[in-house]
N, C-alpha and C. Protein backbone atom coordinates (compact mmCIF):
# COMPACT_ATOMS: atom_id res chain seq x y z
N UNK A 1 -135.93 -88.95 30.12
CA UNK A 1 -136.04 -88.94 28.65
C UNK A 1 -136.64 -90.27 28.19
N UNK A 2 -138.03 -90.26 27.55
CA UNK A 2 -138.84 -91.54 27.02
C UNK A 2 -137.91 -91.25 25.38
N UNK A 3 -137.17 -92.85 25.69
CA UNK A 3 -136.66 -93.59 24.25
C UNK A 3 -137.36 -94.59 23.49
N UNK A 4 -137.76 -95.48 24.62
CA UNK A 4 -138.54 -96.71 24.42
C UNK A 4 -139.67 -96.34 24.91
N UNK A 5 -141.09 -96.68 24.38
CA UNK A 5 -142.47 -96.80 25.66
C UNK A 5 -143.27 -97.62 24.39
N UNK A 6 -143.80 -98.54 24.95
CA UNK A 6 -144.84 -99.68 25.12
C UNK A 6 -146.37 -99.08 24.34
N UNK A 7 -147.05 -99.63 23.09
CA UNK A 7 -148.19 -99.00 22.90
C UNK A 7 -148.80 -100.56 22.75
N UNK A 8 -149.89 -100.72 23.15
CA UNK A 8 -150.69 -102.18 22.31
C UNK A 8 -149.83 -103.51 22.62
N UNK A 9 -149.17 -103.53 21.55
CA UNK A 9 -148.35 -104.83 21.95
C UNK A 9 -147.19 -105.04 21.08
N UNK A 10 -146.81 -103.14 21.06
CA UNK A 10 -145.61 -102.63 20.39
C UNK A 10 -144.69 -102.25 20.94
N UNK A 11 -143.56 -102.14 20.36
CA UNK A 11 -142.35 -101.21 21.76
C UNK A 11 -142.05 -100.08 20.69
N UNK A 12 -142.30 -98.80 20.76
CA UNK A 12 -141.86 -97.56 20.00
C UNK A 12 -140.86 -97.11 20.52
N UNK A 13 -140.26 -96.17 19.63
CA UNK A 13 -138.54 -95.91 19.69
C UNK A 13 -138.58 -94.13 19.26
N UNK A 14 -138.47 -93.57 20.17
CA UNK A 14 -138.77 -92.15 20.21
C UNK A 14 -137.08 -92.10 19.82
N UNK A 15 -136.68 -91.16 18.78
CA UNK A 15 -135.11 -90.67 18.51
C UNK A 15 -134.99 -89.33 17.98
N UNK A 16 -136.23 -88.39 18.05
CA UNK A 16 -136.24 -87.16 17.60
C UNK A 16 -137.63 -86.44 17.77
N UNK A 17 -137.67 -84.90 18.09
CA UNK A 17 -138.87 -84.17 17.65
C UNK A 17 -138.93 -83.45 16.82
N UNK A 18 -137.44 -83.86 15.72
CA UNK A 18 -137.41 -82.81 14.54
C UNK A 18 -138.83 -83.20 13.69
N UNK A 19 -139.33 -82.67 12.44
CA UNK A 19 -140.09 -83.40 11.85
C UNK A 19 -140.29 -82.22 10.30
N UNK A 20 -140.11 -82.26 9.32
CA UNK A 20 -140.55 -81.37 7.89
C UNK A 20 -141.71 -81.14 7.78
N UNK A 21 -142.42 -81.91 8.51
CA UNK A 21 -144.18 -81.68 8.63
C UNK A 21 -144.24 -80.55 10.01
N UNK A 22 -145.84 -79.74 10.01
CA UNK A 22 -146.39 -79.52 10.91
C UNK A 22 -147.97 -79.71 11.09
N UNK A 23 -148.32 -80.74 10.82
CA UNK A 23 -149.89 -81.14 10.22
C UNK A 23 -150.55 -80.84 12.11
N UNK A 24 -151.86 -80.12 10.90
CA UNK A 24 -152.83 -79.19 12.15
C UNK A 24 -153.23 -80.32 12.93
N UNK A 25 -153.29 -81.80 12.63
CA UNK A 25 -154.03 -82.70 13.50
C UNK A 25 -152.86 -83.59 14.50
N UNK A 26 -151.87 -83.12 14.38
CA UNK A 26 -150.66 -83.73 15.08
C UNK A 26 -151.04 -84.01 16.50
N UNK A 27 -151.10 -85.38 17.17
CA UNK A 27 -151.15 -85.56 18.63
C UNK A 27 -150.60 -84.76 18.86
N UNK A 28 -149.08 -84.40 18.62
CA UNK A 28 -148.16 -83.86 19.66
C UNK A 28 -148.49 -82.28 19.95
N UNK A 29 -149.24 -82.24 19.21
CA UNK A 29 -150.24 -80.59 19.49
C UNK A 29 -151.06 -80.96 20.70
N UNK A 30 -151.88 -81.70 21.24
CA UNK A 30 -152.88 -81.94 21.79
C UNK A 30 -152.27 -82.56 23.54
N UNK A 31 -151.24 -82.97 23.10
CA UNK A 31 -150.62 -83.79 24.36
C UNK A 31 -148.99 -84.15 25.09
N UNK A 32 -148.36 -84.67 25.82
CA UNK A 32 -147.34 -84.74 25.75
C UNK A 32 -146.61 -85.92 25.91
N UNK A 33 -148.22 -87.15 25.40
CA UNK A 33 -148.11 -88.49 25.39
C UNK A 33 -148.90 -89.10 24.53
N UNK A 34 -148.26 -90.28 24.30
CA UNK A 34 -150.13 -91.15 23.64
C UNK A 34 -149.90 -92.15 24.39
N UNK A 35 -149.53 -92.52 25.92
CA UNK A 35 -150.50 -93.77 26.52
C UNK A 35 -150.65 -93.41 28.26
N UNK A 36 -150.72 -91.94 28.18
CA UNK A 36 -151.16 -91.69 29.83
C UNK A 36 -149.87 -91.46 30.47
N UNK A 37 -148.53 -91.92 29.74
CA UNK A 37 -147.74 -92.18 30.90
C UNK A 37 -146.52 -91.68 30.59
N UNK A 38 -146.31 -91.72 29.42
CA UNK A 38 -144.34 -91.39 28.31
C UNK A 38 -144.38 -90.30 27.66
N UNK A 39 -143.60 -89.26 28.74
CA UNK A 39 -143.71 -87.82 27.84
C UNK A 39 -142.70 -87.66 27.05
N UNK A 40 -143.03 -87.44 25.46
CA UNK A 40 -142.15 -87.75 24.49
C UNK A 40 -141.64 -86.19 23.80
N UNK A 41 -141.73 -85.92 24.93
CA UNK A 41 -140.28 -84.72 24.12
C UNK A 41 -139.43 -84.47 24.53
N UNK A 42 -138.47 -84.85 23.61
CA UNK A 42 -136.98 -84.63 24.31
C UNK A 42 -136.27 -83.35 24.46
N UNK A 43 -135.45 -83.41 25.45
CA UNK A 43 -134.96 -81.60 25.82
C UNK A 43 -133.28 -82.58 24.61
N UNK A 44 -133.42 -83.39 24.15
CA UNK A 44 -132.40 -83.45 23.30
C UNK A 44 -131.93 -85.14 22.69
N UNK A 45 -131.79 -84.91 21.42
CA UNK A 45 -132.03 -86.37 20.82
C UNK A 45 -131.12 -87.48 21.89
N UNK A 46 -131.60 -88.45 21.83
CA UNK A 46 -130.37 -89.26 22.08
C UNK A 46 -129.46 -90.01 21.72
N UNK A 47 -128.59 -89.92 21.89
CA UNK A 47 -127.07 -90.72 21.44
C UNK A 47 -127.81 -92.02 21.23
N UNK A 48 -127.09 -92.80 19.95
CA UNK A 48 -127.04 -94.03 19.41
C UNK A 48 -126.91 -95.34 20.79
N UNK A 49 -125.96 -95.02 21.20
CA UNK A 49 -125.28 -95.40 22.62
C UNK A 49 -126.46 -95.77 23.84
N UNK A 50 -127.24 -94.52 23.61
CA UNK A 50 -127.94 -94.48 24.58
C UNK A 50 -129.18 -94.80 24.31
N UNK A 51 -129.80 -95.04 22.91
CA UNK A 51 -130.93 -95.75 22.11
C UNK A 51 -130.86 -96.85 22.71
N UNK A 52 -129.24 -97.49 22.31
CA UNK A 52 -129.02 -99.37 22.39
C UNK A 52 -129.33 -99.83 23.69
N UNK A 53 -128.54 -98.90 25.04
CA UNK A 53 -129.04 -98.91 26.43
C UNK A 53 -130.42 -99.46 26.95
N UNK A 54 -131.35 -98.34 26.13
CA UNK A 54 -132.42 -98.50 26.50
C UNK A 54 -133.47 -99.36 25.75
N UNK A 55 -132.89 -99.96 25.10
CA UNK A 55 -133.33 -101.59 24.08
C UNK A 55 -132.76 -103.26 25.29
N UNK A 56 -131.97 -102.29 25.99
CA UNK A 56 -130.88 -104.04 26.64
C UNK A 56 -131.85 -103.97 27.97
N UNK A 57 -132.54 -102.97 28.31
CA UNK A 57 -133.52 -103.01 29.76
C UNK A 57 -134.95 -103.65 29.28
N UNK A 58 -135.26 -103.77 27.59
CA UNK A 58 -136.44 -104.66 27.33
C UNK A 58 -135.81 -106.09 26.92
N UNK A 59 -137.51 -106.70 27.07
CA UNK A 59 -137.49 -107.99 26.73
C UNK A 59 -137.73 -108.24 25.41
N UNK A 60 -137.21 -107.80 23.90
CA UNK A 60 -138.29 -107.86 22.86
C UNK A 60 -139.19 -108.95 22.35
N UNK A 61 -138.76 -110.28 23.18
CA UNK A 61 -139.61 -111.20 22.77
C UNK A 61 -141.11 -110.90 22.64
N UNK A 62 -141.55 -110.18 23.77
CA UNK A 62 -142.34 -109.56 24.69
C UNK A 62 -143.29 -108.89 23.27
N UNK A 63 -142.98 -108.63 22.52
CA UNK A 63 -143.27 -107.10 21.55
C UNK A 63 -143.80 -108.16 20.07
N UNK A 64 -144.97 -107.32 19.14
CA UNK A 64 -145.22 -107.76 17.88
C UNK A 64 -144.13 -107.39 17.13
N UNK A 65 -144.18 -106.15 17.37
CA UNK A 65 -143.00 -104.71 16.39
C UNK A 65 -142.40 -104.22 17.38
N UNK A 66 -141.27 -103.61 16.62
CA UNK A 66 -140.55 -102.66 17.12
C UNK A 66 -141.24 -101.54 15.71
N UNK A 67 -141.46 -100.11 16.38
CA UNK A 67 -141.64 -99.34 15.86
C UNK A 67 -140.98 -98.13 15.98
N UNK A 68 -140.20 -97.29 15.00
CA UNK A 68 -139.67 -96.11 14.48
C UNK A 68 -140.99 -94.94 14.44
N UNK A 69 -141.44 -94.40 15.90
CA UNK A 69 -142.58 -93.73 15.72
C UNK A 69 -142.16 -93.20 17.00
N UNK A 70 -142.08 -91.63 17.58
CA UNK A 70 -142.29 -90.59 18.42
C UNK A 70 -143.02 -89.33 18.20
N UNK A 71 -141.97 -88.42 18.84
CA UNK A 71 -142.92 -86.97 18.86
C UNK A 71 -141.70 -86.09 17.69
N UNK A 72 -141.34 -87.12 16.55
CA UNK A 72 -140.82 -86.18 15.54
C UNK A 72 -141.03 -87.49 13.93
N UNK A 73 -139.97 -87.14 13.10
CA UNK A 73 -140.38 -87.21 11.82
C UNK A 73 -138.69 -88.45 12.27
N UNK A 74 -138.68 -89.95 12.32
CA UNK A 74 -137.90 -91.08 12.42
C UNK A 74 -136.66 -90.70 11.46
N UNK A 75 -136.95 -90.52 9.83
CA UNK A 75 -136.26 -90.53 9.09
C UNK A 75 -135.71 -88.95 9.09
N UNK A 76 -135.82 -88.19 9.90
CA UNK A 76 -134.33 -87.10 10.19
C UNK A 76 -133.31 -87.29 10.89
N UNK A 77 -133.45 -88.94 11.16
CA UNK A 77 -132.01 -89.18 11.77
C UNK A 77 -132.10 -90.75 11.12
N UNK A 78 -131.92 -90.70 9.85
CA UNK A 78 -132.44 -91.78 8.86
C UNK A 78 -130.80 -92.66 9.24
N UNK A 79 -129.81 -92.17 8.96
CA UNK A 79 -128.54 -93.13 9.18
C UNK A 79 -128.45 -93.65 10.76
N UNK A 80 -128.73 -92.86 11.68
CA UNK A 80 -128.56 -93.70 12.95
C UNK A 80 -130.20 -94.59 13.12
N UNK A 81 -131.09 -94.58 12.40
CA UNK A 81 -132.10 -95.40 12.53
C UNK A 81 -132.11 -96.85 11.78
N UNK A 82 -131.03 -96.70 11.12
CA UNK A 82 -130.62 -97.79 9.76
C UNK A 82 -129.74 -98.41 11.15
N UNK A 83 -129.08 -98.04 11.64
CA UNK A 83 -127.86 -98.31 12.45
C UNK A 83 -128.49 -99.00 13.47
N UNK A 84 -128.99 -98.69 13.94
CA UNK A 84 -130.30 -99.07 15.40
C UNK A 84 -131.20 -100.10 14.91
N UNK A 85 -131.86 -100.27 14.10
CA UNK A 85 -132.48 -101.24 13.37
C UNK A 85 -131.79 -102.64 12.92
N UNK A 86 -130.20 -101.97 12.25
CA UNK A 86 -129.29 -103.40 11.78
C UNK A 86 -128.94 -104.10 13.36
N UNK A 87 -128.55 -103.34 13.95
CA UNK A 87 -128.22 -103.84 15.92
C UNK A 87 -129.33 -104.62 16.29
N UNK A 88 -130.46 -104.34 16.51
CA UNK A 88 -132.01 -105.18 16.69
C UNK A 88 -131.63 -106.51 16.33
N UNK A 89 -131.53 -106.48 14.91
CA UNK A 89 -131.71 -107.26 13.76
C UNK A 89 -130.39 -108.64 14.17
N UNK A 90 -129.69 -107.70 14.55
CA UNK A 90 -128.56 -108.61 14.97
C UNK A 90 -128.48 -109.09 16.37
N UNK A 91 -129.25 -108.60 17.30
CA UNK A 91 -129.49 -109.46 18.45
C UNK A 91 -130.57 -110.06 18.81
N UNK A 92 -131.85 -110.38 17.74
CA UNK A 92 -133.27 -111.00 17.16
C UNK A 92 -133.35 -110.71 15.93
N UNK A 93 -133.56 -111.68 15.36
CA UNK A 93 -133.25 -111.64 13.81
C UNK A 93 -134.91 -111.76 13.60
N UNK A 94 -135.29 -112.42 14.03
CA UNK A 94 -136.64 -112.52 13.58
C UNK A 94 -137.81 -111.08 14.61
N UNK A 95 -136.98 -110.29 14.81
CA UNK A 95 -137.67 -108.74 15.18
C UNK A 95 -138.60 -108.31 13.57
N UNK A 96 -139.67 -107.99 14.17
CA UNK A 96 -140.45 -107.15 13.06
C UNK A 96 -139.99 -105.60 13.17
N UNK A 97 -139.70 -105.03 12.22
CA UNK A 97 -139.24 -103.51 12.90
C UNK A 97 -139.85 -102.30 11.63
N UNK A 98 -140.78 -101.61 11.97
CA UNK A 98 -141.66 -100.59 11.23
C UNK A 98 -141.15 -99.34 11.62
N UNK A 99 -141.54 -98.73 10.36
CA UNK A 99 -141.48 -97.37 10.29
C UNK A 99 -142.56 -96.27 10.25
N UNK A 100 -143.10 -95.65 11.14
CA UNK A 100 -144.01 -94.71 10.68
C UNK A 100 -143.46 -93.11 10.21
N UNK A 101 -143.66 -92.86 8.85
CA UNK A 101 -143.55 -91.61 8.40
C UNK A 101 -143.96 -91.25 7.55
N UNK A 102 -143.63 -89.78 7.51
CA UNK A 102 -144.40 -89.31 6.58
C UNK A 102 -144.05 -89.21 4.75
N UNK A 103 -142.77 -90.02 4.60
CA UNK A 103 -142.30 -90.63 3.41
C UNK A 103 -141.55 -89.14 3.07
N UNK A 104 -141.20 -88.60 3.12
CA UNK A 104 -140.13 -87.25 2.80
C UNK A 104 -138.65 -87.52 3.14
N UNK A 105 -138.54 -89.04 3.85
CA UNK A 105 -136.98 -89.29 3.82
C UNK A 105 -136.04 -89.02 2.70
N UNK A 106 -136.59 -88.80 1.67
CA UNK A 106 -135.03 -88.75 0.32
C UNK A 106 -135.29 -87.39 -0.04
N UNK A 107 -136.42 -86.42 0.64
CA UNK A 107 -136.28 -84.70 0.54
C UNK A 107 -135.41 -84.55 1.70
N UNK A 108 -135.55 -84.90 2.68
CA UNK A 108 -134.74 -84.52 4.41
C UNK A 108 -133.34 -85.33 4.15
N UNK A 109 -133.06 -86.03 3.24
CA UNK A 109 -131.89 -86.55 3.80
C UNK A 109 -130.71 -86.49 1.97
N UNK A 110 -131.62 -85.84 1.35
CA UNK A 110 -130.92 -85.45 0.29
C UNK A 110 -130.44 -86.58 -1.01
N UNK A 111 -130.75 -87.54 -0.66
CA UNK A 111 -130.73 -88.69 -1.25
C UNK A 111 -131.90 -89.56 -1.28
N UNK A 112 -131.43 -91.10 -2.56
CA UNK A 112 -133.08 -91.78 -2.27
C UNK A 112 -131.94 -92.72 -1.00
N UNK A 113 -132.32 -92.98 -0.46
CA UNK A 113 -132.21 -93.79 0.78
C UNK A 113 -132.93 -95.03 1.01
N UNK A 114 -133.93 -95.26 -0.06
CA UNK A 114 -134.65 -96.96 0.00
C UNK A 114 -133.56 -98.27 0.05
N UNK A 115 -132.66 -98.23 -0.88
CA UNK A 115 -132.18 -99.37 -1.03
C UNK A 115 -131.38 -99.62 0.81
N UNK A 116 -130.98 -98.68 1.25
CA UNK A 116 -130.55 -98.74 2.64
C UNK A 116 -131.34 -99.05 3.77
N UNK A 117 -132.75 -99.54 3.01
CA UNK A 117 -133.61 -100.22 4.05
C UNK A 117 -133.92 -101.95 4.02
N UNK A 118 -133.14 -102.26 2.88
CA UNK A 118 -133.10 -103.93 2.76
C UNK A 118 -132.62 -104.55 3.89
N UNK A 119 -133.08 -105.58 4.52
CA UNK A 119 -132.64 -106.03 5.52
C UNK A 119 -132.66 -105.42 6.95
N UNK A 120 -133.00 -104.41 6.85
CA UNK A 120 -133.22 -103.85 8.38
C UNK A 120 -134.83 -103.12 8.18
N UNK A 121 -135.63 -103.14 7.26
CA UNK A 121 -136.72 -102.63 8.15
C UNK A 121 -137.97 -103.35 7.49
N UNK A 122 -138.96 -103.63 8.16
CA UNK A 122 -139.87 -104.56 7.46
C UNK A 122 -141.10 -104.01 6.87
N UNK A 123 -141.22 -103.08 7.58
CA UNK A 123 -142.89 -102.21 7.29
C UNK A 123 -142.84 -101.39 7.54
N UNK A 124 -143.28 -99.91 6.32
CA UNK A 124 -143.16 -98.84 6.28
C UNK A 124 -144.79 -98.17 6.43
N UNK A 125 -144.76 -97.44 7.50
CA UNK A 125 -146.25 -97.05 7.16
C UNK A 125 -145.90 -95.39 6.84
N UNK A 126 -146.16 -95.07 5.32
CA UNK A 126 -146.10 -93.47 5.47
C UNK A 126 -147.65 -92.71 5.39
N UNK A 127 -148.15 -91.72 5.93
CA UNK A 127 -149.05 -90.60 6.38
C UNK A 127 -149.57 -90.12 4.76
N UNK A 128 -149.97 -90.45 4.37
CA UNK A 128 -150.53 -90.10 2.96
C UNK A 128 -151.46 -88.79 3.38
N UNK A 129 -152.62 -88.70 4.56
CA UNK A 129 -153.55 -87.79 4.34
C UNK A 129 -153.82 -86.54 3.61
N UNK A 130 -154.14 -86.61 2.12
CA UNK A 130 -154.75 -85.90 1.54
C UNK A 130 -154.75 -86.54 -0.05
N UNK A 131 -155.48 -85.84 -0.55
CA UNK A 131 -155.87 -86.62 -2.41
C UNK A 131 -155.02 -85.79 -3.09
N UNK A 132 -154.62 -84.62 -3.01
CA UNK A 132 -153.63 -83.41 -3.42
C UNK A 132 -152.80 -82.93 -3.32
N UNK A 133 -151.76 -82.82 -3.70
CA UNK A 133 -150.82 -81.68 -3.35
C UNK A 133 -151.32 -80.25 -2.69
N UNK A 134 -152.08 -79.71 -2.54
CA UNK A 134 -152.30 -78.43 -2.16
C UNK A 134 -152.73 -79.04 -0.79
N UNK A 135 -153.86 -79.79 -1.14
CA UNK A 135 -154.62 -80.33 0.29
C UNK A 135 -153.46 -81.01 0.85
N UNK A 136 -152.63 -81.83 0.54
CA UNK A 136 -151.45 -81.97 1.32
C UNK A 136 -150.85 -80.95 2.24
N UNK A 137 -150.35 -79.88 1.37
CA UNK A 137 -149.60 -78.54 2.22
C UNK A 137 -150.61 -77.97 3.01
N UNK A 138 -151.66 -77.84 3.03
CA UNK A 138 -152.24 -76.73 3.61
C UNK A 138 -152.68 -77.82 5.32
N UNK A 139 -152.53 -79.39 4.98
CA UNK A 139 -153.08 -80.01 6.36
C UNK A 139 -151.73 -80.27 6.71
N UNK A 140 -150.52 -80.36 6.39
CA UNK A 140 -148.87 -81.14 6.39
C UNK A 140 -148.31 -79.76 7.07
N UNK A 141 -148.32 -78.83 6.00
CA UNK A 141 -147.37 -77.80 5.68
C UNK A 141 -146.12 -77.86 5.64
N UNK A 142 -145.74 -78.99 5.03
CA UNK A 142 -144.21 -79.43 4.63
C UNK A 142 -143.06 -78.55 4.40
N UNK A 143 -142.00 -78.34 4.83
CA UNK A 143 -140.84 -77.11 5.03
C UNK A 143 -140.54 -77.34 3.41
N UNK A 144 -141.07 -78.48 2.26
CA UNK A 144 -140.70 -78.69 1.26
C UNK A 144 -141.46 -78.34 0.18
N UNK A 145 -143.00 -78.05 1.34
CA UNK A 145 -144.24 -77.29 0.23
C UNK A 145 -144.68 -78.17 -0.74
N UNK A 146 -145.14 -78.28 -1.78
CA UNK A 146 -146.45 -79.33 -2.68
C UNK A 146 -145.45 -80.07 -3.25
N UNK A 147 -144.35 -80.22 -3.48
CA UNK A 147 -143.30 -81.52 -3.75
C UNK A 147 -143.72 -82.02 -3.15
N UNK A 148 -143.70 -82.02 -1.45
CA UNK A 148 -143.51 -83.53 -0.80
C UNK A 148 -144.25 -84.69 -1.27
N UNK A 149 -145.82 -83.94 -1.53
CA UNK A 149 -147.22 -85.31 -1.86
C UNK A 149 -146.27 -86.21 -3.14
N UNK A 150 -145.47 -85.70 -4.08
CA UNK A 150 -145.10 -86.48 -5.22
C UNK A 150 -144.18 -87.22 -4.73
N UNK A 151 -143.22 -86.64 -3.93
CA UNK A 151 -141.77 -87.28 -3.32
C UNK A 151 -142.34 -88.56 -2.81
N UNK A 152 -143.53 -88.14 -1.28
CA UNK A 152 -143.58 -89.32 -0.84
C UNK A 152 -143.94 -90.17 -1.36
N UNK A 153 -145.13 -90.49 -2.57
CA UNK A 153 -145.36 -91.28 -3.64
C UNK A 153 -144.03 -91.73 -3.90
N UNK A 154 -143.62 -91.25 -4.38
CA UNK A 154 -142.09 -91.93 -5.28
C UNK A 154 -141.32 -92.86 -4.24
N UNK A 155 -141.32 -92.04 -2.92
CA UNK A 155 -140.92 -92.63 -2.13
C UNK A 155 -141.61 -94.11 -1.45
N UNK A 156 -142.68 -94.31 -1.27
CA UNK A 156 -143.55 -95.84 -1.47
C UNK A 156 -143.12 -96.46 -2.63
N UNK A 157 -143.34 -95.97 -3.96
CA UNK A 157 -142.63 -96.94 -5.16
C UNK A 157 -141.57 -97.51 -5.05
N UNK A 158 -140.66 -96.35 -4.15
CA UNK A 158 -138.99 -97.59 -4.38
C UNK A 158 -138.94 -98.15 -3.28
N UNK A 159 -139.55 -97.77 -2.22
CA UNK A 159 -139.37 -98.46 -0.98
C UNK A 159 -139.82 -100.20 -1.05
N UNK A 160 -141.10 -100.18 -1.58
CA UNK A 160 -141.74 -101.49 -1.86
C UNK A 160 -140.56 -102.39 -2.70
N UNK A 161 -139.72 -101.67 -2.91
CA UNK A 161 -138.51 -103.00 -3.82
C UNK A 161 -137.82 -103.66 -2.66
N UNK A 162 -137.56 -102.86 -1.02
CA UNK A 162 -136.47 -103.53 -0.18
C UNK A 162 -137.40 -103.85 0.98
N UNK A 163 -138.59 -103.33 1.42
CA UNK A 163 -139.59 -103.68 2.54
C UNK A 163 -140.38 -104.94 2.27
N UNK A 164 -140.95 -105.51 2.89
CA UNK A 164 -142.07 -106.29 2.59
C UNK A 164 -143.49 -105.95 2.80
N UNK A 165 -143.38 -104.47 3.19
CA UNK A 165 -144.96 -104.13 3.19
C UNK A 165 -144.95 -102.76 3.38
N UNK A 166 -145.41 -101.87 2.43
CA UNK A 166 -145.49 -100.49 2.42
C UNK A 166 -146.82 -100.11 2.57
N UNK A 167 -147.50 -99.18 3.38
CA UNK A 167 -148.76 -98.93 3.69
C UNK A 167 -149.06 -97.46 3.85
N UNK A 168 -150.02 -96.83 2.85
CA UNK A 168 -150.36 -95.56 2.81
C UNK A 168 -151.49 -95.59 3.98
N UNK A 169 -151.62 -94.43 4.51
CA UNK A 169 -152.86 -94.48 5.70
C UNK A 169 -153.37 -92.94 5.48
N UNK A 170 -154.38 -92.90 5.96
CA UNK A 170 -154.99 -91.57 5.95
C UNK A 170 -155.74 -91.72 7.23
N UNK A 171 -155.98 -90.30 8.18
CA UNK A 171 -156.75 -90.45 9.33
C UNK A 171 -158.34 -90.03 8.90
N UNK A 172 -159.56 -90.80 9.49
CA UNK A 172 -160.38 -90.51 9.54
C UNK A 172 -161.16 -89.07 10.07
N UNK A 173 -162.13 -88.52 9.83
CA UNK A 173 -162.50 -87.34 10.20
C UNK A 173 -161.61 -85.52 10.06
N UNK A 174 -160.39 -85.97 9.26
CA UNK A 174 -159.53 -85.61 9.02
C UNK A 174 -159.78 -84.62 7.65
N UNK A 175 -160.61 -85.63 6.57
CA UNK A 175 -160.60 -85.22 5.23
C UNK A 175 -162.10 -85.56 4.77
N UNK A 176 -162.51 -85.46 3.81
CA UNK A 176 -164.06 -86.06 3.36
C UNK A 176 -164.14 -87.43 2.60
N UNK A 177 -165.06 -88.22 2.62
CA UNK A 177 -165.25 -89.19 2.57
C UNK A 177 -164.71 -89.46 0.98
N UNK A 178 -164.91 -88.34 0.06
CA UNK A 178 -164.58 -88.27 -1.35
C UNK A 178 -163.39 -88.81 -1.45
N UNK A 179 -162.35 -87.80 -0.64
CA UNK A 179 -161.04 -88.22 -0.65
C UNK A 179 -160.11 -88.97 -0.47
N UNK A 180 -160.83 -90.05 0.65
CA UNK A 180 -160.44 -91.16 1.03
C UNK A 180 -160.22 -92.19 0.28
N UNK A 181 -161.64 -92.24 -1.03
CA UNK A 181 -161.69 -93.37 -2.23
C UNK A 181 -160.37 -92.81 -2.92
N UNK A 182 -160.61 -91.70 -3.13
CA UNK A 182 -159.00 -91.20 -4.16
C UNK A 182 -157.60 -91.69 -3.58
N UNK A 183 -157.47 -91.41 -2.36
CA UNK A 183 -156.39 -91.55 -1.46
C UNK A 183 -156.14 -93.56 -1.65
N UNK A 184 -157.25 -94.31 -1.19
CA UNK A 184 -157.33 -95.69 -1.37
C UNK A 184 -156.69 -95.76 -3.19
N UNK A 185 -157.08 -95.00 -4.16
CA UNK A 185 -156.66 -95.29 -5.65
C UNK A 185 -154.86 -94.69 -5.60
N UNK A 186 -154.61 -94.19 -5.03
CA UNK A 186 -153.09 -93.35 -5.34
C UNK A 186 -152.51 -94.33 -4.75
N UNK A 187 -152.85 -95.52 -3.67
CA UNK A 187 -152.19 -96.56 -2.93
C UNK A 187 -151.80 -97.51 -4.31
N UNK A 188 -153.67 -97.85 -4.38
CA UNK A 188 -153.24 -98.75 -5.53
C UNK A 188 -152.46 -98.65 -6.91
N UNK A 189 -152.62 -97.38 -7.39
CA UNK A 189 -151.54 -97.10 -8.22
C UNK A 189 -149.76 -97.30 -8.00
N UNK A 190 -149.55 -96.69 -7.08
CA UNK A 190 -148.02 -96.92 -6.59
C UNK A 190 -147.47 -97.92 -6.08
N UNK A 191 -149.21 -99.47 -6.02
CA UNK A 191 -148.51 -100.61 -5.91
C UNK A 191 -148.22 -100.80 -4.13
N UNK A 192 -149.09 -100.34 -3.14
CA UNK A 192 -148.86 -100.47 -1.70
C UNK A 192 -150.27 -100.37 -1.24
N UNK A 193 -150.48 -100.91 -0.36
CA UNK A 193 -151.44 -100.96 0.72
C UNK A 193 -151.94 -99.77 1.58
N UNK A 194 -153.28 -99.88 1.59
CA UNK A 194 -154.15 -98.66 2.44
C UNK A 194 -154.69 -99.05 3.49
N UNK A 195 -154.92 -98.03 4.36
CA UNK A 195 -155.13 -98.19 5.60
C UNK A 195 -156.05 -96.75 6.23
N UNK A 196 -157.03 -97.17 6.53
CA UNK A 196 -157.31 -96.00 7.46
C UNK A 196 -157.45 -95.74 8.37
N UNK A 197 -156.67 -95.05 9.34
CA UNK A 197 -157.02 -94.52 11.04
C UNK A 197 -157.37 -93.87 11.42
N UNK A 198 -157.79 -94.67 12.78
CA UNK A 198 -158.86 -93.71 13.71
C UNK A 198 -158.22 -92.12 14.16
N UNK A 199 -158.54 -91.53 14.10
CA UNK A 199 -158.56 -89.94 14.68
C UNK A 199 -158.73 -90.30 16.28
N UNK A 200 -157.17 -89.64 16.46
CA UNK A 200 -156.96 -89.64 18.17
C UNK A 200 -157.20 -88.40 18.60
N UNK A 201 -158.11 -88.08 19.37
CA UNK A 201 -158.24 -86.83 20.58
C UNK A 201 -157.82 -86.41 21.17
């Protein structure tokens, strides 16, 4: 079972393959890794217990980030990731520790849940790709349907009060060039940072 695996000069933290999304461009459609080597699906989440385990066999000095990124959606197990993050935090304080998602944490977890990220998480990157709500659902297909595009917005607005860096991203080749300028304006409106990535194969 891959918990931990190594990307760049990151250490990612696989803790689920649940996810509210099923977006048509998902690696985890295409593969059963992203670095040749860590097959990231689990035949079953793992215990908190067994997260921390497999954090005490790395070196994190070693690492830029620690990153909240696998083959599911981080924030469906949003309280044991708060939990796992404050532990980090408390045995390297000066750990960078990110989040990649798709910002639907306070639809999946029934609450807003931002202020419970002060102090334990530093950088949020959520999946913006699309200029629309519709174009959202139809590339996402969110179990929450054309809410989510507003949620996750809302969700960057309050987040940016307890993170120090919230970052909308959209993947390249993904959407049309039109949409991207729009997508770059919905960042700047809600007050967070854009980003665009490369389209993985």
């Amino acid at each position: 079972m891959t918990i931990t695996y190594e990307y760049h000069n990151s250490l990612y933290v696989n803790i689920t393959n649940r996810c509210s999304n099923a977006c048509v461009f998902c690696v985890r459609t295409k593969h059963d890794n992203v670095n040749g080597k860590d097959d990231l699906w689990l035949d079953r989440e793992p215990s908190i217990e067994e997260i921390k385990a497999d954090f005490e066999k790395r070196d994190l000095s070693k690492y830029d980030e620690i990153v909240f990124c696998g083959y599911g959606e981080p924030t469906e197990r949003f309280d044991d990731l708060i939990e796992i993050a404050r532990w980090i935090k408390s045995k390297k304080p000066d750990s960078v520790i990110r989040i990649n998602t798709n910002g639907q944490a306070n639809l999946i977890n029934g609450r807003d849940v931002t202020p419970e990220l002060d102090g334990a998480i530093d950088i949020i990157g959520i999946s913006l790709n699309a200029s629309n709500a519709k174009e959202y659902q139809d590339i996402c297909k969110s179990r929450y349907g054309e809410e989510s595009f507003e949620a996750l917005q809302d969700f960057a607005k309050r987040a940016k009060d307890y993170v120090k860096l919230v970052v909308f991203s959209v993947v390249d080749k993904t959407i049309p060039e039109s949409d991207i300028e729009i997508c770059r304006k919905i960042a700047e409106d809600c007050g967070v940072k854009f980003r665009l990535r490369e389209y993985i194969e």
